[in-house]
Structures are given as C-alpha cells and as structure tokens.
Protein backbone atom coordinates (compact mmCIF):
# COMPACT_ATOMS: atom_id res chain seq x y z
CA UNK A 1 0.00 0.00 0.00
CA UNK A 2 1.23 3.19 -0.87
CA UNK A 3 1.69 6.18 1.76
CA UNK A 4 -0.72 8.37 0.98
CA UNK A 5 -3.43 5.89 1.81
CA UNK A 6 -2.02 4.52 4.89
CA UNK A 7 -1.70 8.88 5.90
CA UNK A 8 -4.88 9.44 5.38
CA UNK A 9 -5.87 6.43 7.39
CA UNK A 10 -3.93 7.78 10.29
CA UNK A 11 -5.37 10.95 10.05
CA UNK A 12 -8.82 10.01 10.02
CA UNK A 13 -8.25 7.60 13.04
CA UNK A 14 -6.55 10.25 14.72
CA UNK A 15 -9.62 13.06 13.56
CA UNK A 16 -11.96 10.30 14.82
CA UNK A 17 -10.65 9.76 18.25
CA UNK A 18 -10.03 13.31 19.21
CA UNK A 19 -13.86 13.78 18.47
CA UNK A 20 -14.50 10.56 20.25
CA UNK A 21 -12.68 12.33 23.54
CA UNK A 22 -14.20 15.93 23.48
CA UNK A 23 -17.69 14.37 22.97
CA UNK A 24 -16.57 12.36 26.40
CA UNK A 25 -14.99 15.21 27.95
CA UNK A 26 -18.38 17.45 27.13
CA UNK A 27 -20.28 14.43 28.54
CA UNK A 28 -18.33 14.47 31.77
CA UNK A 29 -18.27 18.25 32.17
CA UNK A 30 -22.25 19.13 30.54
CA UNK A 31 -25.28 19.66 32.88
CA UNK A 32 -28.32 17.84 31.98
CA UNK A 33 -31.64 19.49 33.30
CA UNK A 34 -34.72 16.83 33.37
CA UNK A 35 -38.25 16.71 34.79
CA UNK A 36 -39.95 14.14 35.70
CA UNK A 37 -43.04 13.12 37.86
CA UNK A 38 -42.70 10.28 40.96
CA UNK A 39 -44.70 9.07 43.39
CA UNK A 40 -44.31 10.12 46.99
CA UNK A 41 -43.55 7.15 49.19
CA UNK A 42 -43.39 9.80 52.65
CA UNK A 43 -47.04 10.69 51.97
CA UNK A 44 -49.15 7.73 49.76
CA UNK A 45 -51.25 9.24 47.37
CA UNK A 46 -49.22 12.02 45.67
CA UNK A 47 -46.98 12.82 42.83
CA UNK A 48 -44.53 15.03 43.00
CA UNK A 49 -43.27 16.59 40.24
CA UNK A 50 -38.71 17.09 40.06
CA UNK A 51 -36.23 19.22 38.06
CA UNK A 52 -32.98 17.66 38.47
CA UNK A 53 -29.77 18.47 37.21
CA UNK A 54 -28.74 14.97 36.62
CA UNK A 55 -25.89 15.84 34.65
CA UNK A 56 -21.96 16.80 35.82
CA UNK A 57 -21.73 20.30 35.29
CA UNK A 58 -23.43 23.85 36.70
CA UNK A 59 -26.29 24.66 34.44
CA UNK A 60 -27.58 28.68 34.65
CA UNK A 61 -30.09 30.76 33.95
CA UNK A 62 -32.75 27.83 33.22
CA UNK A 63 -35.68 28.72 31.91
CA UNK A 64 -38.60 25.99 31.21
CA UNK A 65 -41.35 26.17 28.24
CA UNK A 66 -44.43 23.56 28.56
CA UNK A 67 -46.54 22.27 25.57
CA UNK A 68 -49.39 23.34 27.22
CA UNK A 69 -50.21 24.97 31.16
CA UNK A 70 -48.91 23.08 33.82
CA UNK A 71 -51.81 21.64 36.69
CA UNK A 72 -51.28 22.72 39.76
CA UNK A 73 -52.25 21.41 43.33
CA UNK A 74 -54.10 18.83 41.33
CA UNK A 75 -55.95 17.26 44.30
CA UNK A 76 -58.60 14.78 44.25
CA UNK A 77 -59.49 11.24 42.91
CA UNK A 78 -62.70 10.08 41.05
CA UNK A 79 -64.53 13.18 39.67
CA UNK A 80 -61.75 15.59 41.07
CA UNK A 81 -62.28 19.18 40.24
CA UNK A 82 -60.31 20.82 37.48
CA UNK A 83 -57.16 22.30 38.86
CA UNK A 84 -55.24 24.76 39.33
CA UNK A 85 -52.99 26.56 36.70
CA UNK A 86 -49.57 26.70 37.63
CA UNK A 87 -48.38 30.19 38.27
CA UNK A 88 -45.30 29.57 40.10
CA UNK A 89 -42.69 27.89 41.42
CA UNK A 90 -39.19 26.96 39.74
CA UNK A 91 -41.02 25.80 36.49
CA UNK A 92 -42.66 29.66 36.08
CA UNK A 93 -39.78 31.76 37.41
CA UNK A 94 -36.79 29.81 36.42
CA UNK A 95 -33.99 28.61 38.46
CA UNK A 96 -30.45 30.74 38.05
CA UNK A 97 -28.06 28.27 39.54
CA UNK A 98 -28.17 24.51 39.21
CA UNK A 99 -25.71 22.39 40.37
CA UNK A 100 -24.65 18.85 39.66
CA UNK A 101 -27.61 16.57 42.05
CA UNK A 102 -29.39 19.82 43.19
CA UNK A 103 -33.12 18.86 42.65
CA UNK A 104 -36.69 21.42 42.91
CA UNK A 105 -39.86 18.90 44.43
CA UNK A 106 -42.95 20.21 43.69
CA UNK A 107 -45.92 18.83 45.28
CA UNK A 108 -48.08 18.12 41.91
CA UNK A 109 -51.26 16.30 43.07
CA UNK A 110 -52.72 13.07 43.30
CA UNK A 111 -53.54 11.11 40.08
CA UNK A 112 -57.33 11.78 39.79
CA UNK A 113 -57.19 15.59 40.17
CA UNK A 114 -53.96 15.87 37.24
CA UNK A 115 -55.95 13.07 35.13
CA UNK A 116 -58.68 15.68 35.14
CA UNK A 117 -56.35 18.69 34.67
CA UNK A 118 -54.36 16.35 31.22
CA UNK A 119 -56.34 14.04 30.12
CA UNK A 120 -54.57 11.97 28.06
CA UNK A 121 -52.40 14.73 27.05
CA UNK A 122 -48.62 14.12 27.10
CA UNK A 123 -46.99 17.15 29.16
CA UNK A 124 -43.68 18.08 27.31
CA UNK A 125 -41.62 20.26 29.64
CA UNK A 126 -38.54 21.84 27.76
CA UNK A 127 -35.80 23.42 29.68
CA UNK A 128 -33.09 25.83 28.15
CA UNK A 129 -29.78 26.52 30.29
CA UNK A 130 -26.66 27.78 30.25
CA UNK A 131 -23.09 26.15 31.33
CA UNK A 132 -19.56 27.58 30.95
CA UNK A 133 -17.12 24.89 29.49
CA UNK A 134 -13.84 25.28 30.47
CA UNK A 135 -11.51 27.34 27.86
CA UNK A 136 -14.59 29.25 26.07
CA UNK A 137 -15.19 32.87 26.44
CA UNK A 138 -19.07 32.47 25.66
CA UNK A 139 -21.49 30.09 27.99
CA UNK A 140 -22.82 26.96 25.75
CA UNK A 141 -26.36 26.71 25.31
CA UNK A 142 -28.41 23.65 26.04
CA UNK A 143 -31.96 22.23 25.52
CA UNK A 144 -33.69 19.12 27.08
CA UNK A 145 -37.00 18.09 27.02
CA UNK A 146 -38.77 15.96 29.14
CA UNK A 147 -42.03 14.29 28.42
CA UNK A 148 -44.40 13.25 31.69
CA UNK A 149 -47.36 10.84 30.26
CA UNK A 150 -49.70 10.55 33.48
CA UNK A 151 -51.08 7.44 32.47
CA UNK A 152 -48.13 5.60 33.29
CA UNK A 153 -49.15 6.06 36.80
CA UNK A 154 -52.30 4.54 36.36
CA UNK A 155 -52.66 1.34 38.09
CA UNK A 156 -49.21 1.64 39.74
CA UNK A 157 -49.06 0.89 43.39
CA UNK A 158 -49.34 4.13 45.98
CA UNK A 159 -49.18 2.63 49.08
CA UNK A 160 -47.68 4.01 52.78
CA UNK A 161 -44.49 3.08 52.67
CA UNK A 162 -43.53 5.39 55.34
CA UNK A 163 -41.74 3.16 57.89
CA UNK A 164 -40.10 5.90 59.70
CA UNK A 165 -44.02 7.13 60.30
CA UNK A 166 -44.79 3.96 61.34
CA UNK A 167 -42.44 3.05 63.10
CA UNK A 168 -42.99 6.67 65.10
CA UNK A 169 -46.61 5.95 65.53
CA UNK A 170 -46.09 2.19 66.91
CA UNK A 171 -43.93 3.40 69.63
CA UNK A 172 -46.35 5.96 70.68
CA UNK A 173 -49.14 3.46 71.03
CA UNK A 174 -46.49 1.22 72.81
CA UNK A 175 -46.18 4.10 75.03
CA UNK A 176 -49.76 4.80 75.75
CA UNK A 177 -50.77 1.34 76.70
CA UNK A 178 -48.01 1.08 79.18
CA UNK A 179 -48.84 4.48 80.41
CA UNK A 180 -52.23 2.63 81.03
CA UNK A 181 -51.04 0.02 82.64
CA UNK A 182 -48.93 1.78 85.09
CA UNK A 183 -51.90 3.67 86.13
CA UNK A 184 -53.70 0.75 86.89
CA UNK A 185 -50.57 -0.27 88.52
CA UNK A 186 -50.56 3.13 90.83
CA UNK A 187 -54.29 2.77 91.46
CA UNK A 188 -54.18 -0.92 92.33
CA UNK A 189 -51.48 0.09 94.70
CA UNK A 190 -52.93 2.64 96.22
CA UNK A 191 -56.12 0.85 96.88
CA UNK A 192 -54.20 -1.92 98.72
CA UNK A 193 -52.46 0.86 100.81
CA UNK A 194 -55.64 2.60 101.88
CA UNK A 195 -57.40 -0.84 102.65
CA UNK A 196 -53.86 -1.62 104.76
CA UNK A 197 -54.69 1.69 106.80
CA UNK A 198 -58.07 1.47 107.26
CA UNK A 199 -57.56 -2.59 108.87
CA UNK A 200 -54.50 -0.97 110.97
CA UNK A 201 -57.06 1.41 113.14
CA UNK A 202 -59.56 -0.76 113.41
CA UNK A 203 -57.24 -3.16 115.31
C-alpha cells in the first residue's frame, strides 16, 4: 500500500478519536436538566413533580417552556375538580443556579385531580440553560426536554411506605398502653395501701 493511503488512514483515526474524547470530555463536564413526575412514598397518594440536574456540570439561567399549562395542586381522585394553573414555582420563574444533584420537588397532586387537569395529554416540559465549558469565552447553550405521560401512573401501586411514620406511631401506642397500665398499677397500689390503713385502726 502506498503512503498516501495509509496517511490518510492515520489521520482520520486520529480526527476520529479526538472527536470521540471531546464528545466524552463534554459528557463528563455538561449539565443535563430533566423533569420528571414520581410518586411520593413519605405521603401515599401524591406525585410530586422534580427538576434535576442529573448531569456533571453547573447549568444557569434555566428557563422551562411547557406544551401546554402546567396543573397545579391537582388534588382529588374520582370526579376531582379541574385544577389549578400553575403560576409559580421553579417551572414559572426559572432557576439561576443549578448544580450537579441539586433537585426542585414540587408537590403536583394526586392522580385523579392531574388526570382531570391532562387528560390523556402528554406534558412536554422543555428546559433551556446555560453552562460555561472550560476554555470558552461564551457560555454553551443547552436544551432538554422531558415528556411526563400521566397514564403511566395509572394502576401503579401508591401505598404508605412510610416506615419511619410507622415506626414513630407504633412506639407511641407502645407508650400509651403502658402508660395505662402503670396507672392501673398506681391505682391498684394505692387501693391496697388505703385498705392496709383502714384494717390498721380498726385493730
């Protein structure tokens, strides 16, 4: 094979690898803004709905753009009144400093009061940031968009799985019965000491 071939080769593996590594390094160093709706397992019943930077790097100035208005304090279940419009809260005013992990809860609703407030409608929530790579004068630009389809909760399982609430409300009934029980001790007690007097002057 003749060199110019085999140079080319080189220098294509060599173009292809150094994009390989910056896409890596941006990937390592890039914040990545999401929403997304969960169940709460501290209080059965509600979703909450989260923006989370789940990505490595500081994202700023966010700004979010919906597909439609957002529900708000979407309360009820079977023939739940239409809610709220969200008016807001990190979603409406923005957030100007995310870091890596940081996460915004938002008390949402429960599933019959934000089936009433979507529908079937798919909400797409589309967040625009900012992040400063490292060697750039100007901030890059990002865009994400996350899409929260309420009927995947349907069905799912809501129950209290609040052991620390449990556990918190077992010991207090622990402590009431024996609270009980040592006041029937006391009383018992005190009824045999009174019945003691009363024998000791009539002998």
């Amino acid at each position: 094979m003749s060199p110019e071939p085999l140079s080319l080769l080189a220098l294509l593996i060599a173009l292809t690898s150094t994009v390989i590594n910056y896409l890596l390094m941006r990937f390592q160093r890039d914040p990545e803004v999401v929403v997304y709706a969960v169940h709460d397992w501290q209080r059965p019943s509600i979703i909450n709905l989260v923006v989370e930077n789940t990505g490595c790097g500081v994202a700023s100035d966010i700004k979010f753009e919906a597909n439609r208005t957002i529900p708000a304090r979407a309360f009820g279940f079977e023939n739940a009144p239409y809610p709220q419009v969200m008016i807001d809260g990190p979603l409406i005013n923005g957030i100007p400093f995310f870091r890596p992990g940081d996460k915004r809860i938002i008390t949402w609703g429960q599933y019959g009061g934000l089936k009433t407030g979507l529908g079937d409608e798919v909400l797409d929530i589309t967040a625009v940031y900012f992040s400063k790579p490292p060697f750039r004068i100007k901030k890059q630009k990002h865009k994400t968009t996350s899409s929260i389809d309420l009927r995947s909760f349907e069905g799912t399982d809501a129950s209290d799985r609040n052991w620390d609430k449990k556990a918190a409300d077992q010991l207090e009934d622990i402590a009431k019965t024996l609270s009980k029980l040592t006041d029937v001790v006391i009383r018992q007690s005190t009824l045999k000491v009174s019945i003691k007097t009363a024998q000791d002057k009539n002998d």
